[in-house]
PDB file of N, CA and C in Angstrom:
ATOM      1  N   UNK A   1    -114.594 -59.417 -10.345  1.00  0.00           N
ATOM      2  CA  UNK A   1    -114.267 -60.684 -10.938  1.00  0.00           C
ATOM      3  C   UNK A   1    -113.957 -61.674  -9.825  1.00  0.00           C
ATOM      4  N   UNK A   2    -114.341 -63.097  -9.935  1.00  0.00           N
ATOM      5  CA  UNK A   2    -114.330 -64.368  -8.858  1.00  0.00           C
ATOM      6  C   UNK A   2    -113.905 -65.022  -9.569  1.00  0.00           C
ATOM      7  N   UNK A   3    -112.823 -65.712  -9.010  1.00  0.00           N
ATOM      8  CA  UNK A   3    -112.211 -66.969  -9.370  1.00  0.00           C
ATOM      9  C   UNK A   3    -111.488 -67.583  -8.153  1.00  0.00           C
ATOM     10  N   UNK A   4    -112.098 -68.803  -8.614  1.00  0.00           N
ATOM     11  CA  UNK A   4    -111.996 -69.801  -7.632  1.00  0.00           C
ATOM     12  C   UNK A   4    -111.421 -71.010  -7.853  1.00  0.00           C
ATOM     13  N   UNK A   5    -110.687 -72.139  -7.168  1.00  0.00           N
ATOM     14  CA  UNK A   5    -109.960 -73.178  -7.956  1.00  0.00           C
ATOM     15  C   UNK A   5    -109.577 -74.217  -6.449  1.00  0.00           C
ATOM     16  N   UNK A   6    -109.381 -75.380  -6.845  1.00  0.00           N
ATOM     17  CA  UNK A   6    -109.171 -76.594  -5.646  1.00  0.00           C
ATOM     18  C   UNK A   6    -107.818 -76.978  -6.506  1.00  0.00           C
ATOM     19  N   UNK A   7    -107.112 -77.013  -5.885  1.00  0.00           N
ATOM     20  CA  UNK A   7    -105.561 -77.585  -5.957  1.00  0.00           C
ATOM     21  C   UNK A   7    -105.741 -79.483  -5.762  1.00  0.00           C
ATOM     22  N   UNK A   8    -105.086 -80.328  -6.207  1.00  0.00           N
ATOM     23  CA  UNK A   8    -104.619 -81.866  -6.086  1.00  0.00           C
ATOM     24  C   UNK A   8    -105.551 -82.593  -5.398  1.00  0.00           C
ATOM     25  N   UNK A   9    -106.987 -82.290  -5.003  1.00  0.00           N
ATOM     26  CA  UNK A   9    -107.957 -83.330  -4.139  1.00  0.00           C
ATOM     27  C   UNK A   9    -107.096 -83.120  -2.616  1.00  0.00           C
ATOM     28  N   UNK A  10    -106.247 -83.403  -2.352  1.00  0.00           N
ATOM     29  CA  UNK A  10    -105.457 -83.374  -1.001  1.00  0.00           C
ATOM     30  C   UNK A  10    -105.367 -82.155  -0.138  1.00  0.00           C
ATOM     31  N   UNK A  11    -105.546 -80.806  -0.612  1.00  0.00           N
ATOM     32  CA  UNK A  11    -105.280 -79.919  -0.068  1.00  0.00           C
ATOM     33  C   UNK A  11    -106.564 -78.728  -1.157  1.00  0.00           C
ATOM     34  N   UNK A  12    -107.287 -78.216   0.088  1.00  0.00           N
ATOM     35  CA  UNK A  12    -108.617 -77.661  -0.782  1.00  0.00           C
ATOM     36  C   UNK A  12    -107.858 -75.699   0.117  1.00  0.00           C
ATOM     37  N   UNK A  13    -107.692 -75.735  -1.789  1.00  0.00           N
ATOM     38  CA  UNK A  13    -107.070 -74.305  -1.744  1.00  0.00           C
ATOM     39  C   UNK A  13    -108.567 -73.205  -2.687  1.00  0.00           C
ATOM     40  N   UNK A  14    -108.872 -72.279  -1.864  1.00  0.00           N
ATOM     41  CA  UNK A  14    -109.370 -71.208  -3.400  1.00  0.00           C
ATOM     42  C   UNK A  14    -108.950 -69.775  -2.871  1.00  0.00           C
ATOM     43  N   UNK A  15    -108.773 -69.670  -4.265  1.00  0.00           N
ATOM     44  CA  UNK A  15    -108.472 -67.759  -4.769  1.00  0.00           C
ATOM     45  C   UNK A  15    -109.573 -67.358  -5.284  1.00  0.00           C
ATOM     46  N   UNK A  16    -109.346 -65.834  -4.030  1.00  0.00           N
ATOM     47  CA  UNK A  16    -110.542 -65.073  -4.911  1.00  0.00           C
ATOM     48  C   UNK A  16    -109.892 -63.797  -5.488  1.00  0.00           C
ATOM     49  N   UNK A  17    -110.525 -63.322  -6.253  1.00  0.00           N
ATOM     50  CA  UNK A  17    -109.679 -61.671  -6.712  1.00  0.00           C
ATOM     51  C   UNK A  17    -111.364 -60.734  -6.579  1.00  0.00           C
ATOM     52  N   UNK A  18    -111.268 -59.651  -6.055  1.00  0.00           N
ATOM     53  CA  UNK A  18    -111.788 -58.300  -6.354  1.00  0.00           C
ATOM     54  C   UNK A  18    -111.208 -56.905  -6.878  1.00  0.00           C
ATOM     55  N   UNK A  19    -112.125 -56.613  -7.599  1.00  0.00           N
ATOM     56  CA  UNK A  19    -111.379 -55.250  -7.994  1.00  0.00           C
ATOM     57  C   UNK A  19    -111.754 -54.334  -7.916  1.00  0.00           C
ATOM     58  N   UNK A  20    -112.743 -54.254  -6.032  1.00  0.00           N
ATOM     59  CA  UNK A  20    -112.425 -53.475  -5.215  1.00  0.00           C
ATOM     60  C   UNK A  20    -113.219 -53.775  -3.444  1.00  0.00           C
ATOM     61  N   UNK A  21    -113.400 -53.007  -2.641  1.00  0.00           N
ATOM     62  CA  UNK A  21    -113.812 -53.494  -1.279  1.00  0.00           C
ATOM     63  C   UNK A  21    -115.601 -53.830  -1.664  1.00  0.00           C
ATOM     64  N   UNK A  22    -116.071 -52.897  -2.753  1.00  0.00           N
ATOM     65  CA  UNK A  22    -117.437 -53.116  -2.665  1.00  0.00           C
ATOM     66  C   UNK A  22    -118.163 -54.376  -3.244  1.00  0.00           C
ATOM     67  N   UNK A  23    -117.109 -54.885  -4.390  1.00  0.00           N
ATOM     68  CA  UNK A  23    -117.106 -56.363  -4.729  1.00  0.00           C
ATOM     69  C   UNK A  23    -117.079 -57.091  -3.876  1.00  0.00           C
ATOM     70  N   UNK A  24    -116.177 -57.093  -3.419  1.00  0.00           N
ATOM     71  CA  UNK A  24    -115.805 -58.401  -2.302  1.00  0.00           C
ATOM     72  C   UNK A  24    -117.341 -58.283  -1.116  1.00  0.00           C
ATOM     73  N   UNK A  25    -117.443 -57.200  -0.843  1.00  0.00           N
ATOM     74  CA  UNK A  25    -118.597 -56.971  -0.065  1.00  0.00           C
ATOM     75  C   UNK A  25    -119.910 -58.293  -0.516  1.00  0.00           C
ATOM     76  N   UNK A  26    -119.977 -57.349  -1.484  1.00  0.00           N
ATOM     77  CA  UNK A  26    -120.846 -57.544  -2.136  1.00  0.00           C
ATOM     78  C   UNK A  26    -121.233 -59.399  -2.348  1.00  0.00           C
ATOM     79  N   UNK A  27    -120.255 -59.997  -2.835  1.00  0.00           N
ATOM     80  CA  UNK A  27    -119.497 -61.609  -3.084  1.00  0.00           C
ATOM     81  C   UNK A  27    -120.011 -61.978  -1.290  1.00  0.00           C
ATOM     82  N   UNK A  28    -119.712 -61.469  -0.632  1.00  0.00           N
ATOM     83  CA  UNK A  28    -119.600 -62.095   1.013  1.00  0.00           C
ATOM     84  C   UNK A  28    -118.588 -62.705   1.528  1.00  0.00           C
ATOM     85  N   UNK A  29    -117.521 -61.941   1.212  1.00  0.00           N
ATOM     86  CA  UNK A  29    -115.483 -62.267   1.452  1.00  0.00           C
ATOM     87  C   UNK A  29    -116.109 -61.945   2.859  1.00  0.00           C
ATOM     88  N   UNK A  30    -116.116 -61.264   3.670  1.00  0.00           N
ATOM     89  CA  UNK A  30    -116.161 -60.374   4.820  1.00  0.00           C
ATOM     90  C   UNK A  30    -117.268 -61.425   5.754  1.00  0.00           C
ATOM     91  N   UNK A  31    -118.111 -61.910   4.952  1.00  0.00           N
ATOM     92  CA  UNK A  31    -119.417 -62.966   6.025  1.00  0.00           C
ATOM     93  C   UNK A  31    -118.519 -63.806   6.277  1.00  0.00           C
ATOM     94  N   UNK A  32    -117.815 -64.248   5.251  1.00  0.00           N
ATOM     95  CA  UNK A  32    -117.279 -66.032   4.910  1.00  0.00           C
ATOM     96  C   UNK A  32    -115.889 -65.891   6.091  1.00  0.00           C
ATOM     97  N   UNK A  33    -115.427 -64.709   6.774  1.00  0.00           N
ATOM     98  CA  UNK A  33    -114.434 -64.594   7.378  1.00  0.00           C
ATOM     99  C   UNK A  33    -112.972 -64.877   6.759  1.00  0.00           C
ATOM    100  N   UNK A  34    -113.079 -64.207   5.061  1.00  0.00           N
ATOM    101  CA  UNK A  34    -111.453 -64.613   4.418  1.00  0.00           C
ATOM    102  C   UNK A  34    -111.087 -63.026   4.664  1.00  0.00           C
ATOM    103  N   UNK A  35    -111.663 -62.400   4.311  1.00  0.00           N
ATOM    104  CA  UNK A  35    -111.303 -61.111   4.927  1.00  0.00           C
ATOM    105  C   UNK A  35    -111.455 -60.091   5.795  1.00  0.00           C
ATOM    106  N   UNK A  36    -110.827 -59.586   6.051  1.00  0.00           N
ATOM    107  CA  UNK A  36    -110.734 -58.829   7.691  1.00  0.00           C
ATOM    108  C   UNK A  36    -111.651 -58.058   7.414  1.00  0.00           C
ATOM    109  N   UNK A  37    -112.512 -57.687   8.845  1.00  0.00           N
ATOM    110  CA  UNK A  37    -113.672 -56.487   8.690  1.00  0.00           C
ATOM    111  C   UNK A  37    -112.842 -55.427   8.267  1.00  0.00           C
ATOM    112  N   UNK A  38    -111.727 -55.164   8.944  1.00  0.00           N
ATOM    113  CA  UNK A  38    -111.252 -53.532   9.038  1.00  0.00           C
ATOM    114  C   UNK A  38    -110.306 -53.434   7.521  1.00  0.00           C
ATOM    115  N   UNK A  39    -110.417 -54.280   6.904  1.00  0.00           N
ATOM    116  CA  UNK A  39    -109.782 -54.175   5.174  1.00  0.00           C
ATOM    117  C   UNK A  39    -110.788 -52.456   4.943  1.00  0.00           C
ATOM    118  N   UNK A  40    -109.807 -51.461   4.593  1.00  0.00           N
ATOM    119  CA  UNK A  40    -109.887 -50.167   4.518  1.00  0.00           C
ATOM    120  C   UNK A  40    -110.925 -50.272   3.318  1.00  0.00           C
ATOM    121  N   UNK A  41    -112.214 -49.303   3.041  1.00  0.00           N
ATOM    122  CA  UNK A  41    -113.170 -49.025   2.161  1.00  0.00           C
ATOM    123  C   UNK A  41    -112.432 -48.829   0.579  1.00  0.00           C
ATOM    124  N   UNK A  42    -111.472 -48.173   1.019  1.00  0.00           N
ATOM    125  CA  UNK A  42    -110.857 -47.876  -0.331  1.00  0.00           C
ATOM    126  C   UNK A  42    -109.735 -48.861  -1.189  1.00  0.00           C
ATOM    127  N   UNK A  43    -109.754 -49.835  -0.260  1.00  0.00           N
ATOM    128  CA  UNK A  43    -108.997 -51.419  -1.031  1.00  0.00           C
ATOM    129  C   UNK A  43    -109.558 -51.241  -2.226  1.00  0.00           C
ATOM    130  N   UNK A  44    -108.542 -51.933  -2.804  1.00  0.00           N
ATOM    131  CA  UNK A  44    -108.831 -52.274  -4.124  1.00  0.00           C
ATOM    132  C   UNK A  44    -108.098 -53.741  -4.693  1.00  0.00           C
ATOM    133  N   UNK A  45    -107.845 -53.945  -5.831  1.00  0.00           N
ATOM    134  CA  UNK A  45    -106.683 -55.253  -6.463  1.00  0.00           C
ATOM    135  C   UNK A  45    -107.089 -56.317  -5.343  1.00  0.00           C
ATOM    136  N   UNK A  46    -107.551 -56.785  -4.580  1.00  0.00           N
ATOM    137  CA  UNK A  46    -108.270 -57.314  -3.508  1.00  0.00           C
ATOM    138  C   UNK A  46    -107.578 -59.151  -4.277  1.00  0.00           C
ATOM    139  N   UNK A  47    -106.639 -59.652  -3.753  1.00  0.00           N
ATOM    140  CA  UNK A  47    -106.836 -61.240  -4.100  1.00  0.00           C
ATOM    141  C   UNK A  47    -106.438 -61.958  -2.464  1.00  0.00           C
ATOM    142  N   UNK A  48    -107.218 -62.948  -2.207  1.00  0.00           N
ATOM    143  CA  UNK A  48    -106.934 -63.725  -1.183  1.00  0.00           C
ATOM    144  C   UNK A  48    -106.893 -65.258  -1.323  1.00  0.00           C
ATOM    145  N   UNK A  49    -105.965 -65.958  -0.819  1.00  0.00           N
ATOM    146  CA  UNK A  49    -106.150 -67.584  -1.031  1.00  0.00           C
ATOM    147  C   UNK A  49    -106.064 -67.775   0.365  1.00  0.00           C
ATOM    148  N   UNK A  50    -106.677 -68.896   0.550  1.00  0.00           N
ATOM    149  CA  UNK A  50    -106.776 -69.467   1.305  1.00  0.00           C
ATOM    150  C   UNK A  50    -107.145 -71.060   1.457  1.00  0.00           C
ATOM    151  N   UNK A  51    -106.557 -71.446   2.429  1.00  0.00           N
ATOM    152  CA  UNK A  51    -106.823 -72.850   2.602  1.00  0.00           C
ATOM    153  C   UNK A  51    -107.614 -73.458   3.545  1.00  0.00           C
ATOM    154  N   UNK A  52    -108.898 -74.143   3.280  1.00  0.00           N
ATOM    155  CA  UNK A  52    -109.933 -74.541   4.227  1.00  0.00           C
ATOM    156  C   UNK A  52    -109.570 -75.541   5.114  1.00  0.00           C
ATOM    157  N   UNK A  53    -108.679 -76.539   5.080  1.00  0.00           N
ATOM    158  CA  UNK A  53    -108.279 -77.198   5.501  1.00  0.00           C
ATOM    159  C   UNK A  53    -107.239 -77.233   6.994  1.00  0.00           C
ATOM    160  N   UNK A  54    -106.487 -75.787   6.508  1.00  0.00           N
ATOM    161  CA  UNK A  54    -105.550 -75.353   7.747  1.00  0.00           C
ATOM    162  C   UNK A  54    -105.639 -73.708   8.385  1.00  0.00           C
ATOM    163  N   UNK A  55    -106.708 -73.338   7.533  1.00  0.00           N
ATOM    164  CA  UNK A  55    -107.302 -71.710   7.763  1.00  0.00           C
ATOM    165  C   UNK A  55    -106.040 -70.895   7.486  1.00  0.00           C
ATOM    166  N   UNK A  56    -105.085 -71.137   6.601  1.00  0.00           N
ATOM    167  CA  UNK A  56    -104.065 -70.437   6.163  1.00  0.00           C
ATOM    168  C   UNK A  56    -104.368 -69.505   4.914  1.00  0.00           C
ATOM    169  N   UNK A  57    -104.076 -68.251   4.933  1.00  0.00           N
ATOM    170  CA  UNK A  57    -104.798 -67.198   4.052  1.00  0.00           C
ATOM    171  C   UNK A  57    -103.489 -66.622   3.858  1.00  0.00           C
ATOM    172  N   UNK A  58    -103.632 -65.809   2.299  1.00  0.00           N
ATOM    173  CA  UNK A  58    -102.782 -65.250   2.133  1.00  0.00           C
ATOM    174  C   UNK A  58    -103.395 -63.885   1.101  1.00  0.00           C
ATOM    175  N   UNK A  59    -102.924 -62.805   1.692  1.00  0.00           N
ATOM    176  CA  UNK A  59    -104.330 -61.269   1.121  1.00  0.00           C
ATOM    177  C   UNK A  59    -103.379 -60.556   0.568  1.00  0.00           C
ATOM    178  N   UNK A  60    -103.389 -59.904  -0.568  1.00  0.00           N
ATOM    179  CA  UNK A  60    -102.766 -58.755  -0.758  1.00  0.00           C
ATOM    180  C   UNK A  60    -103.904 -57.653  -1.377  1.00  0.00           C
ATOM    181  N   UNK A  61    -104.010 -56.306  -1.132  1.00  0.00           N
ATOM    182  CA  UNK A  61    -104.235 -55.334  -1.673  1.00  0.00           C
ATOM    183  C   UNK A  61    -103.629 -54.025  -1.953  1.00  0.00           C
ATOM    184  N   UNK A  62    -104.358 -53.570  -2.875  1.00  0.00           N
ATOM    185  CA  UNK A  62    -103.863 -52.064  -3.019  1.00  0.00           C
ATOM    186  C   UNK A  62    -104.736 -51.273  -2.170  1.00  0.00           C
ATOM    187  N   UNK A  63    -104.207 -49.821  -1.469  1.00  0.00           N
ATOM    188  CA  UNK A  63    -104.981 -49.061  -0.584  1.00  0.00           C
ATOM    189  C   UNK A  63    -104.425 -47.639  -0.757  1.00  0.00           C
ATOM    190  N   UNK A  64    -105.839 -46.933  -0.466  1.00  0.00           N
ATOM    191  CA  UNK A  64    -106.008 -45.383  -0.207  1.00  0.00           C
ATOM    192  C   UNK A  64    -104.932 -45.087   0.524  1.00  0.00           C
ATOM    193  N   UNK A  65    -103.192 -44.746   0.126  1.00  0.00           N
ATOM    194  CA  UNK A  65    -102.377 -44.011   1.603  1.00  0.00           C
ATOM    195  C   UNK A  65    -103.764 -43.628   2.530  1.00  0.00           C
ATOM    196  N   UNK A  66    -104.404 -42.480   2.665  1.00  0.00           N
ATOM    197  CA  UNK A  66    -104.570 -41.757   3.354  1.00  0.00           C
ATOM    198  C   UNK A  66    -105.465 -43.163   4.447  1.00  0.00           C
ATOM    199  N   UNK A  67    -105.837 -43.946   4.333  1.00  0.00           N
ATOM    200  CA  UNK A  67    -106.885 -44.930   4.713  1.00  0.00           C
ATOM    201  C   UNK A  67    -105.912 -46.312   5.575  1.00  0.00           C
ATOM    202  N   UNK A  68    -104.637 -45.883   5.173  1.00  0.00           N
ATOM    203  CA  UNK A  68    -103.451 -47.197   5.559  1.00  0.00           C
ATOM    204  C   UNK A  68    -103.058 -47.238   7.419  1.00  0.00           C
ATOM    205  N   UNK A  69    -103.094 -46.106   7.334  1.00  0.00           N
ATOM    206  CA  UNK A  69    -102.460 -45.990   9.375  1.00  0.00           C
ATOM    207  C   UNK A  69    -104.144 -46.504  10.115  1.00  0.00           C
ATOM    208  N   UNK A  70    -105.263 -46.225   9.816  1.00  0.00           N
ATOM    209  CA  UNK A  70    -106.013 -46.929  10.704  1.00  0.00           C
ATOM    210  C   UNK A  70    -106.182 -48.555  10.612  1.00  0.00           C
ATOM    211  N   UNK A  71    -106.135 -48.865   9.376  1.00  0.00           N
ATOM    212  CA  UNK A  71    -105.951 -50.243   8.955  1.00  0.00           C
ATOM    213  C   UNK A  71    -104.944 -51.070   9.816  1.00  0.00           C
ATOM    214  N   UNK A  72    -103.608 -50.390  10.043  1.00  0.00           N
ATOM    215  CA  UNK A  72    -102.511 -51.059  10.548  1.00  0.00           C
ATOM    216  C   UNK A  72    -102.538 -50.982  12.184  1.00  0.00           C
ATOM    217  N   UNK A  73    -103.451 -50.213  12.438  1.00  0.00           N
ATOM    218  CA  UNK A  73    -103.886 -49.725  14.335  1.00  0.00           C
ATOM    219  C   UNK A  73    -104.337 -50.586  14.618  1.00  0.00           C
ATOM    220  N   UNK A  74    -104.869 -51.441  13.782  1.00  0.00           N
ATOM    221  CA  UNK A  74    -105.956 -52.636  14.442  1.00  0.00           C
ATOM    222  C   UNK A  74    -105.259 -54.314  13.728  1.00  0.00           C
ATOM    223  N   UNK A  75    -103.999 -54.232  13.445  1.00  0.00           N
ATOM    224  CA  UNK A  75    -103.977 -55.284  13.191  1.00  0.00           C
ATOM    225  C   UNK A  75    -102.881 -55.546  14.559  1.00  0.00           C
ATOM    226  N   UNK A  76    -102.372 -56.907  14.513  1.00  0.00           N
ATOM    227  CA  UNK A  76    -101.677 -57.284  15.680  1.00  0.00           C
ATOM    228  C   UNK A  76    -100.764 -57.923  15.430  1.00  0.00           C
ATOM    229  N   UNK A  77     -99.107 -57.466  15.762  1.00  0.00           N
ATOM    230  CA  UNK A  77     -98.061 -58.397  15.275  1.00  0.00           C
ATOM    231  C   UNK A  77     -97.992 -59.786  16.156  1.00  0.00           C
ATOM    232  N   UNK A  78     -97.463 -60.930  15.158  1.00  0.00           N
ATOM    233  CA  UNK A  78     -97.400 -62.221  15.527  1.00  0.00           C
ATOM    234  C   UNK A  78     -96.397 -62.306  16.280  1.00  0.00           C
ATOM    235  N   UNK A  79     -96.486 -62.894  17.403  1.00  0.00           N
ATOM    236  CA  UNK A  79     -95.066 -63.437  17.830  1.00  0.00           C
ATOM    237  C   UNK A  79     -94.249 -64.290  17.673  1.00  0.00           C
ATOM    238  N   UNK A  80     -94.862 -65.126  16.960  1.00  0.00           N
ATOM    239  CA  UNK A  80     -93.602 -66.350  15.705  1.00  0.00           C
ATOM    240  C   UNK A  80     -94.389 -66.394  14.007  1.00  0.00           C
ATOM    241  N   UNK A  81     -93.455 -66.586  13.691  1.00  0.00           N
ATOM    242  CA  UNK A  81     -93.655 -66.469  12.036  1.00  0.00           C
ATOM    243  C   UNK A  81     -93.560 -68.038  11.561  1.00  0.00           C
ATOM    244  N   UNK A  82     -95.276 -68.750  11.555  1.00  0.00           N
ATOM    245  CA  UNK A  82     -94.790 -70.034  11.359  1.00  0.00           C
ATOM    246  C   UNK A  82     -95.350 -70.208   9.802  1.00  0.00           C
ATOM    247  N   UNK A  83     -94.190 -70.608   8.802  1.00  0.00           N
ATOM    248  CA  UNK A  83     -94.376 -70.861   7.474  1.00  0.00           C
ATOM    249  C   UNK A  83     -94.960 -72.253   7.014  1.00  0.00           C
ATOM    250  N   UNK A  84     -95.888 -72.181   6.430  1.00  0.00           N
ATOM    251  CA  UNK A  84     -96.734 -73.566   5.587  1.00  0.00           C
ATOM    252  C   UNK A  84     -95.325 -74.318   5.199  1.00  0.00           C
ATOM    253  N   UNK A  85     -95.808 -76.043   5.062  1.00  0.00           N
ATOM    254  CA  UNK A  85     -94.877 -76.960   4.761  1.00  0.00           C
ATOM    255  C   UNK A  85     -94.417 -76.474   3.357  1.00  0.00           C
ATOM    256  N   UNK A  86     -93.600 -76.359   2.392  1.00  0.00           N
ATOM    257  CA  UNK A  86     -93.537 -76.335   1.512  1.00  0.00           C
ATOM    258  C   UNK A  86     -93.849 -77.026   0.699  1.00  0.00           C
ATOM    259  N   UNK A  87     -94.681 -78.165   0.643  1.00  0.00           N
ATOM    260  CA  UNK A  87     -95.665 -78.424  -0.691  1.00  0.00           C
ATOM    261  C   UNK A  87     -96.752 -78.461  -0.162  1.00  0.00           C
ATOM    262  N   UNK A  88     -96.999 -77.195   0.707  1.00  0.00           N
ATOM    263  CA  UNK A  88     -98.609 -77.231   1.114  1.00  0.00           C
ATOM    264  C   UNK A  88     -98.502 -75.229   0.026  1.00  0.00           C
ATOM    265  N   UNK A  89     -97.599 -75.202  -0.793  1.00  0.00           N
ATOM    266  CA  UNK A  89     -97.897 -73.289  -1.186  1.00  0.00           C
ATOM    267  C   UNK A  89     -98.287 -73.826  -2.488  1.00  0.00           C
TER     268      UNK A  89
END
């Protein structure tokens, strides 16, 4: 399932949802660069927003435990945590 949506003309927001890695595949989440190559095969509940405007994304999924420790090997902690303006969420 795709759904997609633009927030106030001022700020170009869209959500997508999959309900699973082969959807999203499939859709071209992974070409379009909203989601990470290394998002584990066995994702699932797959929703991401993002904002074209400031490349601010926000992903949650569900995942295979057994599939979770290589996923997290390759990601990289931030060294500051900088939060969107609050009427940019």
């Amino acid at each position: 399932m795709l759904v997609g949506g633009c927030t106030g003309g001022l700020v170009e927001t869209s959500t997508n949802q999959y309900t699973n890695y082969a959807e999203a595949q499939e859709d071209g989440a992974f070409q379009r660069g909203w989601l990470p190559q290394s998002l584990p095969n066995g994702a699932h509940s797959i929703m991401e927003t993002h904002n074209i405007d400031t490349n601010e994304l926000l992903m949650t999924f569900k995942y295979v435990p057994a599939e979770i420790d290589e996923f997290l090997s390759k990601c990289v902690a931030a060294t500051t945590l900088e939060l969107p303006a609050a009427g940019r969420t």
